[in-house]
Protein backbone atom coordinates (compact mmCIF):
# COMPACT_ATOMS: atom_id res chain seq x y z
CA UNK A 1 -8.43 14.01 0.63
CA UNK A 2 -4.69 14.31 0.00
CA UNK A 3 -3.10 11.28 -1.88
CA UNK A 4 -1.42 10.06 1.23
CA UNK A 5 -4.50 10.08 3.06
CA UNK A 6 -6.12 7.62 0.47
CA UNK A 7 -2.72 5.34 0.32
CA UNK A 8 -2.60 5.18 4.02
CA UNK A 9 -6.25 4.37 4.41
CA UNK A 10 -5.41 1.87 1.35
CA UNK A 11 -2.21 0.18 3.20
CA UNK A 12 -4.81 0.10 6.56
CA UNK A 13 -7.69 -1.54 4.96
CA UNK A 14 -5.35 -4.35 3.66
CA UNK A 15 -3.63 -4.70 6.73
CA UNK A 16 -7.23 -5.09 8.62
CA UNK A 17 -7.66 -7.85 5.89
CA UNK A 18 -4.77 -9.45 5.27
CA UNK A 19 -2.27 -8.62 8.36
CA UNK A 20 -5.12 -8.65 11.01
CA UNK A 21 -1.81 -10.29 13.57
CA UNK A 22 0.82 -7.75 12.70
CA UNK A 23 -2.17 -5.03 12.33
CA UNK A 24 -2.77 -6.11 16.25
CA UNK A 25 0.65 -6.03 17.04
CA UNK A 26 1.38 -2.37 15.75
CA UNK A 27 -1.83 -1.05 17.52
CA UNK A 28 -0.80 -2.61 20.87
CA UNK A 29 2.87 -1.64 20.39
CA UNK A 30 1.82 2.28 19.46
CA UNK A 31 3.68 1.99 16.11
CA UNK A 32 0.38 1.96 13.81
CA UNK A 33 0.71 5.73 12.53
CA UNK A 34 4.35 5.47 12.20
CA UNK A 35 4.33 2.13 10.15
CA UNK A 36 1.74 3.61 8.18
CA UNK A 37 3.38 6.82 7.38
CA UNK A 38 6.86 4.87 6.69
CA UNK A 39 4.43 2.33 4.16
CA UNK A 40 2.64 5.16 2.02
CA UNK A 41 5.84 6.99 1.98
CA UNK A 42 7.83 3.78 0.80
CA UNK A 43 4.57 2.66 -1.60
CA UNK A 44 4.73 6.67 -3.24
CA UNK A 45 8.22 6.70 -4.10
CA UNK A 46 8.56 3.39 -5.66
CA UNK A 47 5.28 4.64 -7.85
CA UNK A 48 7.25 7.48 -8.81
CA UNK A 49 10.09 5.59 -9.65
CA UNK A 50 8.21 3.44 -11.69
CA UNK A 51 6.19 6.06 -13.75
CA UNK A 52 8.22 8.81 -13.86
CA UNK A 53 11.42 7.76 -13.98
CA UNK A 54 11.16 4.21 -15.70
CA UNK A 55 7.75 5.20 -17.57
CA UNK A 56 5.93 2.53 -16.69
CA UNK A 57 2.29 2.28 -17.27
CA UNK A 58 0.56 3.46 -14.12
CA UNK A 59 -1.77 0.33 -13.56
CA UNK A 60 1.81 -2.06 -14.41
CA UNK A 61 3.67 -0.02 -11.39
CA UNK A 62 0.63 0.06 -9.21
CA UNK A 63 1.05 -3.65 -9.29
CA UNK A 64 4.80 -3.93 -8.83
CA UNK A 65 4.40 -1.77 -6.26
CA UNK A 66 1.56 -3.90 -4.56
CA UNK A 67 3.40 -7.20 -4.73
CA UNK A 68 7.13 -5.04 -3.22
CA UNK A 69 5.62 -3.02 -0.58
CA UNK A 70 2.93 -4.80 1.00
CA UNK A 71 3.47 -7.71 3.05
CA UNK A 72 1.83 -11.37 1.79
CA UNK A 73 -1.47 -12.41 3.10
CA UNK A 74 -1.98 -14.28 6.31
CA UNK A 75 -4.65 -16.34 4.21
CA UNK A 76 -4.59 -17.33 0.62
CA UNK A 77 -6.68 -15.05 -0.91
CA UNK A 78 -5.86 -12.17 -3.29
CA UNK A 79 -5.51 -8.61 -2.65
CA UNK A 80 -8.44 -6.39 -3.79
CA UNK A 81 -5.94 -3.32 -3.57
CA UNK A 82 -4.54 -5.24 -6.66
CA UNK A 83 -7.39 -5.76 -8.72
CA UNK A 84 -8.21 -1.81 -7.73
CA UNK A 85 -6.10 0.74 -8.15
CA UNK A 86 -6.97 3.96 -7.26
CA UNK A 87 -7.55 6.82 -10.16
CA UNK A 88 -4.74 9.05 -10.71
CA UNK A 89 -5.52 12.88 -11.12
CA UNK A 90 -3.16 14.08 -13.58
């Protein structure tokens, strides 16, 4: 599965836990793929940034990244996408 695959699926299954409201609204309002696309993209190139350019530790920038991109929780609870970061390939 290409890495944008996994980040989108990512960004989606926090949004179905998380931003269940503004997941609704995007489905109803045909902008789900879009936002989506427009999320991983925003999400990769702040990871790049971080790593490659700033060398920051991968898990440190995974984090940062988390807490900039994605949009707080409805609820109070914590993101699992935080405590899991995927496995980088290389």
């Amino acid at each position: 599965m290409p890495e944008r695959d996994r980040l989108s699926s990512l960004i989606l299954a926090h949004w179905e836990r998380y931003q269940p409201t503004m997941l609704l609204q995007l489905r109803q309002e045909n902008r789900l793929e879009r936002m989506l696309e427009e999320t991983a993209e925003r999400f990769s190139d702040l990871l790049y940034q971080l790593v490659s350019v700033k060398k920051m530790e991968y898990h440190q920038a995974w984090e940062l990244a988390i807490d900039e991109i994605l949009q707080p929780e409805e609820s109070s609870s914590t993101s699992n996408l935080k405590k899991n970061p995927p496995a980088t390939s290389g």
